[in-house]
Protein backbone atom coordinates (compact mmCIF):
# COMPACT_ATOMS: atom_id res chain seq x y z
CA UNK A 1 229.02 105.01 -67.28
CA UNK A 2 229.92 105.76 -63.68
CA UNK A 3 233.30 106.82 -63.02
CA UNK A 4 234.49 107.37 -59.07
CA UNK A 5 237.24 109.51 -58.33
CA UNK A 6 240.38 108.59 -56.26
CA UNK A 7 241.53 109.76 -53.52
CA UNK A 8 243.23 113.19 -54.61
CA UNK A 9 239.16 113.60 -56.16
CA UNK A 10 240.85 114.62 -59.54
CA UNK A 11 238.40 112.95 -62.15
CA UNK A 12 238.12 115.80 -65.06
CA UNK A 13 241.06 113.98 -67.11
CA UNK A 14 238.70 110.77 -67.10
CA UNK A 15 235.20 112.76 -68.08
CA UNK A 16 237.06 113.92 -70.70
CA UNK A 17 238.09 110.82 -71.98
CA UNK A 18 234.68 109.45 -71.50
CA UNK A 19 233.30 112.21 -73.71
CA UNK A 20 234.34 110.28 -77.31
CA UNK A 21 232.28 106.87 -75.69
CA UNK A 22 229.51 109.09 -74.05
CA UNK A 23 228.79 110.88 -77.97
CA UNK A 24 229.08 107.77 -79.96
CA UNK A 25 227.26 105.02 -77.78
CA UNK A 26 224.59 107.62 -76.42
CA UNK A 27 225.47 107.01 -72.73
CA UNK A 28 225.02 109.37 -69.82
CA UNK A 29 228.07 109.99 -67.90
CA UNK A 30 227.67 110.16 -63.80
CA UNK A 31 230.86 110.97 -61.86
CA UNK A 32 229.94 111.75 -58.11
CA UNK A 33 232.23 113.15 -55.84
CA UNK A 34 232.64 112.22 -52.41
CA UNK A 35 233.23 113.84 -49.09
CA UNK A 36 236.30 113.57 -46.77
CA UNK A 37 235.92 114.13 -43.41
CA UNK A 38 232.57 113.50 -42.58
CA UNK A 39 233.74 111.78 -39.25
CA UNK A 40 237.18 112.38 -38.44
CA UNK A 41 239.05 115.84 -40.22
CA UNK A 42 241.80 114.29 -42.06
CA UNK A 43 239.28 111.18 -43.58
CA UNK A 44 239.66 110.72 -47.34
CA UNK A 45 239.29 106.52 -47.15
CA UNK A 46 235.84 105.56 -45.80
CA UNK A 47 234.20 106.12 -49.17
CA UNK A 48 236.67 103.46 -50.52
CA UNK A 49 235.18 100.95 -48.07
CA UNK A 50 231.39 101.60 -49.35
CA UNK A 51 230.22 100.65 -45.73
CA UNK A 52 231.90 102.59 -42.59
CA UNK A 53 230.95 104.42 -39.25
CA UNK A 54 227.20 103.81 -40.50
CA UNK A 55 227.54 105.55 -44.09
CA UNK A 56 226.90 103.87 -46.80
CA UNK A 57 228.35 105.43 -49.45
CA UNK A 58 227.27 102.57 -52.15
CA UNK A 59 223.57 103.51 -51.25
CA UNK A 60 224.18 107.25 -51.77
CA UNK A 61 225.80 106.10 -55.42
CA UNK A 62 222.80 104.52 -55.96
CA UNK A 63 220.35 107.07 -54.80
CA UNK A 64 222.25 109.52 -57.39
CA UNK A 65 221.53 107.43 -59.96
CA UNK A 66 218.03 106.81 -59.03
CA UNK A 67 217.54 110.45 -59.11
CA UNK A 68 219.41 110.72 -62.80
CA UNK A 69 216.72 108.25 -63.75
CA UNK A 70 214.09 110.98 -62.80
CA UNK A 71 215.67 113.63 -64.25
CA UNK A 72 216.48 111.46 -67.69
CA UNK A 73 213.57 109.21 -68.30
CA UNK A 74 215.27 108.64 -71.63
CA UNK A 75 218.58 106.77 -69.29
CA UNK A 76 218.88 103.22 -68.81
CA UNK A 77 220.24 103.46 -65.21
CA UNK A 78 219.22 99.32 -64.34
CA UNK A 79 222.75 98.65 -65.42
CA UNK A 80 225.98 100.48 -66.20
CA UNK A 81 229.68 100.26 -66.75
CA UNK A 82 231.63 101.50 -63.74
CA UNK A 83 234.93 102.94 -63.82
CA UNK A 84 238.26 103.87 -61.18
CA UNK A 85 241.39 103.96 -60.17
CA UNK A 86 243.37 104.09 -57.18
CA UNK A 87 241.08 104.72 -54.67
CA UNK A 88 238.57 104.99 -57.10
CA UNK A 89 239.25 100.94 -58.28
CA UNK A 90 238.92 100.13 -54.72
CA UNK A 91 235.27 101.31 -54.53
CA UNK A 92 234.89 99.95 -57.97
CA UNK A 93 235.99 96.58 -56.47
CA UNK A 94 233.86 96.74 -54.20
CA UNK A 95 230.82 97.70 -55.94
CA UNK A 96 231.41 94.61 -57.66
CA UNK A 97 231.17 92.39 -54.79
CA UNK A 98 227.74 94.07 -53.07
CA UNK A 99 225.60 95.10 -56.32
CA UNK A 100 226.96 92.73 -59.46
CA UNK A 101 223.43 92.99 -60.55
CA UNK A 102 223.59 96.71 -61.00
CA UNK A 103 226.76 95.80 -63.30
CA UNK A 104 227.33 95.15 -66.93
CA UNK A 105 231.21 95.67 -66.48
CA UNK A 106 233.27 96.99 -64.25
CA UNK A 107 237.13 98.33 -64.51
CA UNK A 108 239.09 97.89 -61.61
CA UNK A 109 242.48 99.96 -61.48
CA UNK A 110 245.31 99.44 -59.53
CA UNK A 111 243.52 99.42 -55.97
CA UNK A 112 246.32 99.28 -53.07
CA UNK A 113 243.77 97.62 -51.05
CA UNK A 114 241.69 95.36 -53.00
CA UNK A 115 239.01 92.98 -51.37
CA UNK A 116 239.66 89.25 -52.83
CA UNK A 117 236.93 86.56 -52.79
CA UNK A 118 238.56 85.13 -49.77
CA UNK A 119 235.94 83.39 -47.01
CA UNK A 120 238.73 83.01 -44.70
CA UNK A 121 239.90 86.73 -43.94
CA UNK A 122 237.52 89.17 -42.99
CA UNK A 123 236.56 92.78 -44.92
CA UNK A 124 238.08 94.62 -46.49
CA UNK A 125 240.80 92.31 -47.63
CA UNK A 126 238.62 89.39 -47.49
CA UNK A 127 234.92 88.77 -47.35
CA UNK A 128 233.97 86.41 -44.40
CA UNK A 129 232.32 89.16 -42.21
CA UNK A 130 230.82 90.48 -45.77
CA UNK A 131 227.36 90.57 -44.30
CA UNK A 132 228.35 92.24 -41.38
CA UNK A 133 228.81 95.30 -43.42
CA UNK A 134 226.01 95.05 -45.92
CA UNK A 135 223.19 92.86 -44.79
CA UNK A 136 224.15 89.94 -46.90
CA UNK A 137 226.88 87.59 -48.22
CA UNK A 138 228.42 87.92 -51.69
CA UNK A 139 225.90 86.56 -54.23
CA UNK A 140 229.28 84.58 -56.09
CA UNK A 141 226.92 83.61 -59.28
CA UNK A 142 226.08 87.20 -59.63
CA UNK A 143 229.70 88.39 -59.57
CA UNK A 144 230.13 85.75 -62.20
CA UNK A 145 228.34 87.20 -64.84
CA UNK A 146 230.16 90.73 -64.71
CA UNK A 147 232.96 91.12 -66.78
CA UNK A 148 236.12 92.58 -64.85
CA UNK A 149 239.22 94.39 -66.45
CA UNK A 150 241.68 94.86 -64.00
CA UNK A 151 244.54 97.37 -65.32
CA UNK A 152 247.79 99.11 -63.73
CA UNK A 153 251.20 100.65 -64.61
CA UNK A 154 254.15 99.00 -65.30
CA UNK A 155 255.93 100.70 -63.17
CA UNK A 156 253.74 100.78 -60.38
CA UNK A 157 255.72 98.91 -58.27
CA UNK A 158 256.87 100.98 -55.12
CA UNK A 159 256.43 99.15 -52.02
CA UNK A 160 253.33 99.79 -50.03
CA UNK A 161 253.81 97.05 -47.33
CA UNK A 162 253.71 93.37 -46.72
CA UNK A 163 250.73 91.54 -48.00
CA UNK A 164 250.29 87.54 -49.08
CA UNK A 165 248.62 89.39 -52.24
CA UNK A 166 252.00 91.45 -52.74
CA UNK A 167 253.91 94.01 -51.67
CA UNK A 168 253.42 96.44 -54.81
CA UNK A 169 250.12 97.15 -56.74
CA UNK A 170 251.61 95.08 -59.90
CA UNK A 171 251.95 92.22 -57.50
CA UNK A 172 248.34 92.42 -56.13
CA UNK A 173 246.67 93.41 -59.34
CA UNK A 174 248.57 90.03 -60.53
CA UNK A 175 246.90 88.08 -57.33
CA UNK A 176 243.40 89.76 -57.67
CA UNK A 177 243.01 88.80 -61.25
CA UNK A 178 243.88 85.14 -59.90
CA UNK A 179 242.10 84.80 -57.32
CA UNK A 180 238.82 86.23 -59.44
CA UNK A 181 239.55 83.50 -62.35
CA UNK A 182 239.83 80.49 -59.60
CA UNK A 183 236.07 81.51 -58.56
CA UNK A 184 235.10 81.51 -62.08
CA UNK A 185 234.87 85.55 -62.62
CA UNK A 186 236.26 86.30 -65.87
CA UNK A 187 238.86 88.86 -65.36
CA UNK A 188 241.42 90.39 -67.89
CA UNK A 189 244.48 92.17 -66.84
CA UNK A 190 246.12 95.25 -68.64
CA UNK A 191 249.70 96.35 -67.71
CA UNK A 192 249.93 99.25 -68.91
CA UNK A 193 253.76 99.93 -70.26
CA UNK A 194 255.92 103.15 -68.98
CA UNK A 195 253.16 104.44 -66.20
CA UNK A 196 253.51 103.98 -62.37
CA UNK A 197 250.61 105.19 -60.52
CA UNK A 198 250.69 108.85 -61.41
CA UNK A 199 249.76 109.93 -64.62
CA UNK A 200 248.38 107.87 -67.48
CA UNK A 201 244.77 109.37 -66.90
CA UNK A 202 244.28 109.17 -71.08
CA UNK A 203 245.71 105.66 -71.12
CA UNK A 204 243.79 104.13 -68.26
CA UNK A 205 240.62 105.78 -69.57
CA UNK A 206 240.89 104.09 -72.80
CA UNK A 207 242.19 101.15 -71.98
CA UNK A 208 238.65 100.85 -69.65
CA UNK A 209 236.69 102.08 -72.72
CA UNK A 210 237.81 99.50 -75.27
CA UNK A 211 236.95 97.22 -72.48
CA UNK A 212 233.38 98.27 -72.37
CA UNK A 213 232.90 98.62 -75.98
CA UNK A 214 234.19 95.56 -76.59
CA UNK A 215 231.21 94.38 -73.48
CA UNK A 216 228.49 96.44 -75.65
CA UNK A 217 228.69 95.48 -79.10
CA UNK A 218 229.60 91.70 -78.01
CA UNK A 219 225.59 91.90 -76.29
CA UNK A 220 224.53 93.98 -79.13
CA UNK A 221 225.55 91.52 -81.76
CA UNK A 222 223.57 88.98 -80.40
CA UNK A 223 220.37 90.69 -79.48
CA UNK A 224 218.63 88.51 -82.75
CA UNK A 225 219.72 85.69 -81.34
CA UNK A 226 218.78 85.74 -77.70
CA UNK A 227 215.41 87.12 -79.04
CA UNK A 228 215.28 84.70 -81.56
CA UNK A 229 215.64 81.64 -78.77
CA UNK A 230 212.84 82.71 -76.70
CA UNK A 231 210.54 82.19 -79.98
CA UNK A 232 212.22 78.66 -80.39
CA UNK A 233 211.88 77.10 -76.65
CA UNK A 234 208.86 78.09 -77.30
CA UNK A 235 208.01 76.71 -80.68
CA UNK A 236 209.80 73.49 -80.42
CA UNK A 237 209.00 70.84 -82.36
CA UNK A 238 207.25 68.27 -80.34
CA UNK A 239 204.69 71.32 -78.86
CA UNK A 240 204.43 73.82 -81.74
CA UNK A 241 201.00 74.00 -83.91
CA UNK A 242 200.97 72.83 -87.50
CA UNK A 243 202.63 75.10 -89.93
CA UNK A 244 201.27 78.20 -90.28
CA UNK A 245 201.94 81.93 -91.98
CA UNK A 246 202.25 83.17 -88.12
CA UNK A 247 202.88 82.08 -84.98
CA UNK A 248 203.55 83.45 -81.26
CA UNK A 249 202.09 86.40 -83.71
CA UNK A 250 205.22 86.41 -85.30
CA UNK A 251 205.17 85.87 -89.17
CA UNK A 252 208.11 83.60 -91.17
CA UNK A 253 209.09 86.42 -93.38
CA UNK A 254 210.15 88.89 -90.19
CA UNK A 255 211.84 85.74 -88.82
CA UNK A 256 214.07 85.07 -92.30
CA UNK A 257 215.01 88.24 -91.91
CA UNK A 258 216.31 88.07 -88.63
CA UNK A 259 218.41 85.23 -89.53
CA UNK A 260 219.96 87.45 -92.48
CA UNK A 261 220.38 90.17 -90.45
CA UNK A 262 221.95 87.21 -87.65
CA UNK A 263 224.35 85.96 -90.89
CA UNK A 264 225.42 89.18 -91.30
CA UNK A 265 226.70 89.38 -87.25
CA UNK A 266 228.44 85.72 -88.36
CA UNK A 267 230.26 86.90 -91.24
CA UNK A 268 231.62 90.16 -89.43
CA UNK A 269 232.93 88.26 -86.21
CA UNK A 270 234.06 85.35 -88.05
CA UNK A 271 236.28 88.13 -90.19
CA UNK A 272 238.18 89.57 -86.68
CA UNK A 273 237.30 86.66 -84.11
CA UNK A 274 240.36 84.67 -85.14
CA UNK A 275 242.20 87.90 -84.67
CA UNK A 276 241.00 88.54 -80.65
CA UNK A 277 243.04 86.80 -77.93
CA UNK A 278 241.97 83.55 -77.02
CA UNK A 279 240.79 84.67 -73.17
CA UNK A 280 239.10 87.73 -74.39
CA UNK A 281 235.71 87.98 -73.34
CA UNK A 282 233.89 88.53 -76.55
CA UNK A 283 235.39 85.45 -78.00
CA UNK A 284 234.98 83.45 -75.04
CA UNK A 285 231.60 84.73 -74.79
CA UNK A 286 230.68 84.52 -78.57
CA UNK A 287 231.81 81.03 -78.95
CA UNK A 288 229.53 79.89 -76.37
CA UNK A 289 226.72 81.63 -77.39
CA UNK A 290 227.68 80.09 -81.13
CA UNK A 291 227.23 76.62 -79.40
CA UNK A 292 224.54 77.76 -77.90
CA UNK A 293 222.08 78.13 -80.83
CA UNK A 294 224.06 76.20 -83.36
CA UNK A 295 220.81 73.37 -82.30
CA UNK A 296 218.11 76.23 -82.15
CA UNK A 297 219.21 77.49 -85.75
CA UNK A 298 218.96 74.02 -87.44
CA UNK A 299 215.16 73.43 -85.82
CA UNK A 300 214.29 77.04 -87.42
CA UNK A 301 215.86 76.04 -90.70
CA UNK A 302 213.58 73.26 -90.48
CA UNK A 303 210.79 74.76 -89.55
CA UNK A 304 210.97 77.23 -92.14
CA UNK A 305 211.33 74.54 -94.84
CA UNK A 306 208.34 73.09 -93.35
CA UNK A 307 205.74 76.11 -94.16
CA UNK A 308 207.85 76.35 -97.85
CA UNK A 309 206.73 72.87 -98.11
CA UNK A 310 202.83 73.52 -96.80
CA UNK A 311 202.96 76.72 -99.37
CA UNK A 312 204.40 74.55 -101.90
CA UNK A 313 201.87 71.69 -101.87
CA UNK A 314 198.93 73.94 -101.20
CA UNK A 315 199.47 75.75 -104.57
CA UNK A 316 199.75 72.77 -106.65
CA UNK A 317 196.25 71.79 -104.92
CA UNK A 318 194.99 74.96 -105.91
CA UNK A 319 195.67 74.59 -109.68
CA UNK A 320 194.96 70.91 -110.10
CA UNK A 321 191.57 71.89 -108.85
């Protein structure tokens, strides 16, 4: 989990809400600070950009964690949940946009300046000069696959000048998630009730963590299955040997278990699915993957009758003779 710090760098309230995620899912916490003033005294922005006056401050995020990777062997640092608000949510924003591959979900709070998937209007607010900054253009499919909660107060509404997105952060949180959905990104949006942009640290931290656990156990439900396809595309019907105690070195009575273990994952999300909002993304997501395999899991079911059938027959050939 990588949280980044606003602008006032106050980010101790939001470690210590990540504490209760950090202990129970076993992840490493990394929340860097950055410098102001670097080029001109009274400069607290140009980390928010990730690319100005020739810094890169999205490189030197990832260098960090490239080092944490040295320093933890035992951290999975390919991928991560990042985290921020304010200032924080606009480097989180933008994160999203240069490295989605680096992403398994990101939480985006109330940015005033947030960078829209618009090819029109140039960075920051839009991305047509996108590889002016970076090297490259936004890789759209990539952004497609990260899951994005965007979140601000209520009452965040003061006026913070004229925009087409809005002229408050409520407004442009509203246009951001929009504009994100109409280029296929799926993006949830939580108003929190009673906050402006002060304050709130606990709520906005937890609001982002039931995001991400919701992200985690939504991929970790279904590691049997996507594990369990790559054995079937390969095994298919038409190409697969004859029945046979193993194959792919992979014997039928590890593979029924799977599927019990699998029906087990089935029963418990089709206990609280019906209970998750329809746009959520673990129902959204599980559905899919339900259609998915509902083919693959029939062809298993018959190919596991097939070697009963083989054992079957071979034992009655065995006693007749």
């Amino acid at each position: 989990l990588v949280i980044i710090h606003g602008t006032g760098c106050a980010i101790e309230e939001y470690i210590k809400q990540a504490k209760e995620l950090a202990d129970k899912y076993h992840m490493a916490v990394l929340a860097p600070m950055f410098p102001g003033g670097l080029i001109q005294r009274d400069d607290f922005n140009s980390y928010k950009l990730l690319s100005c006056d020739g810094i890169r401050y999205d490189l030197i995020l990832l260098d960090m964690i490239e080092d944490m990777a040295k320093r933890y062997p035992g951290v999975h640092t390919d991928q991560f949940f990042m985290f921020g608000h304010s200032g924080g949510g606009q480097f989180v924003n933008r994160f999203l946009l240069a490295h989605p591959d680096r992403l398994k979900a990101c939480s985006i709070g109330a940015p005033g300046r947030p960078t829209f998937l618009n090819p029109d209007e140039d960075y920051f607010w839009g991305i047509r000069d996108f590889k002016d900054y970076f090297g490259y253009d936004v890789d759209l499919e990539a952004v497609k696959k990260v899951p994005v909660l965007i979140s601000v107060g209520e009452l965040d509404n003061k006026f913070i000048g004229d925009s087409p997105y809005g002229d408050n952060r409520v407004a442009r949180m509203k246009s951001l998630q929009k504009n994100f959905q109409e280029h296929g990104v799926h993006t949830e949006l939580t108003i929190l009730p009673g906050f402006a942009h002060e304050a709130g640290e606990k709520e906005r931290g937890q609001a982002a963590q039931k995001f991400f656990i919701q992200i985690y156990n939504s991929n970790y439900s279904f590691l049997n299955f996507l594990s369990l396809t790559l054995f079937l595309k390969e095994g298919t019907k038409k190409d697969r040997p004859a029945p046979q105690k193993r194959i792919y070195g992979i014997n039928y009575s590890a593979l029924e278990a799977a599927v019990r273990r699998i029906q087990q994952d089935v029963d418990f999300l089709m206990k609280y699915l019906p209970k998750v909002p329809d746009d959520a993304y673990v129902k959204v997501e599980t559905t899919k993957i339900l259609k998915q395999h509902k083919a693959y899991m029939a062809q298993f079911e018959e190919m596991l009758n097939d070697e009963k059938n083989r054992i079957t027959t071979g034992t009655c050939m065995m006693a007749d003779f």
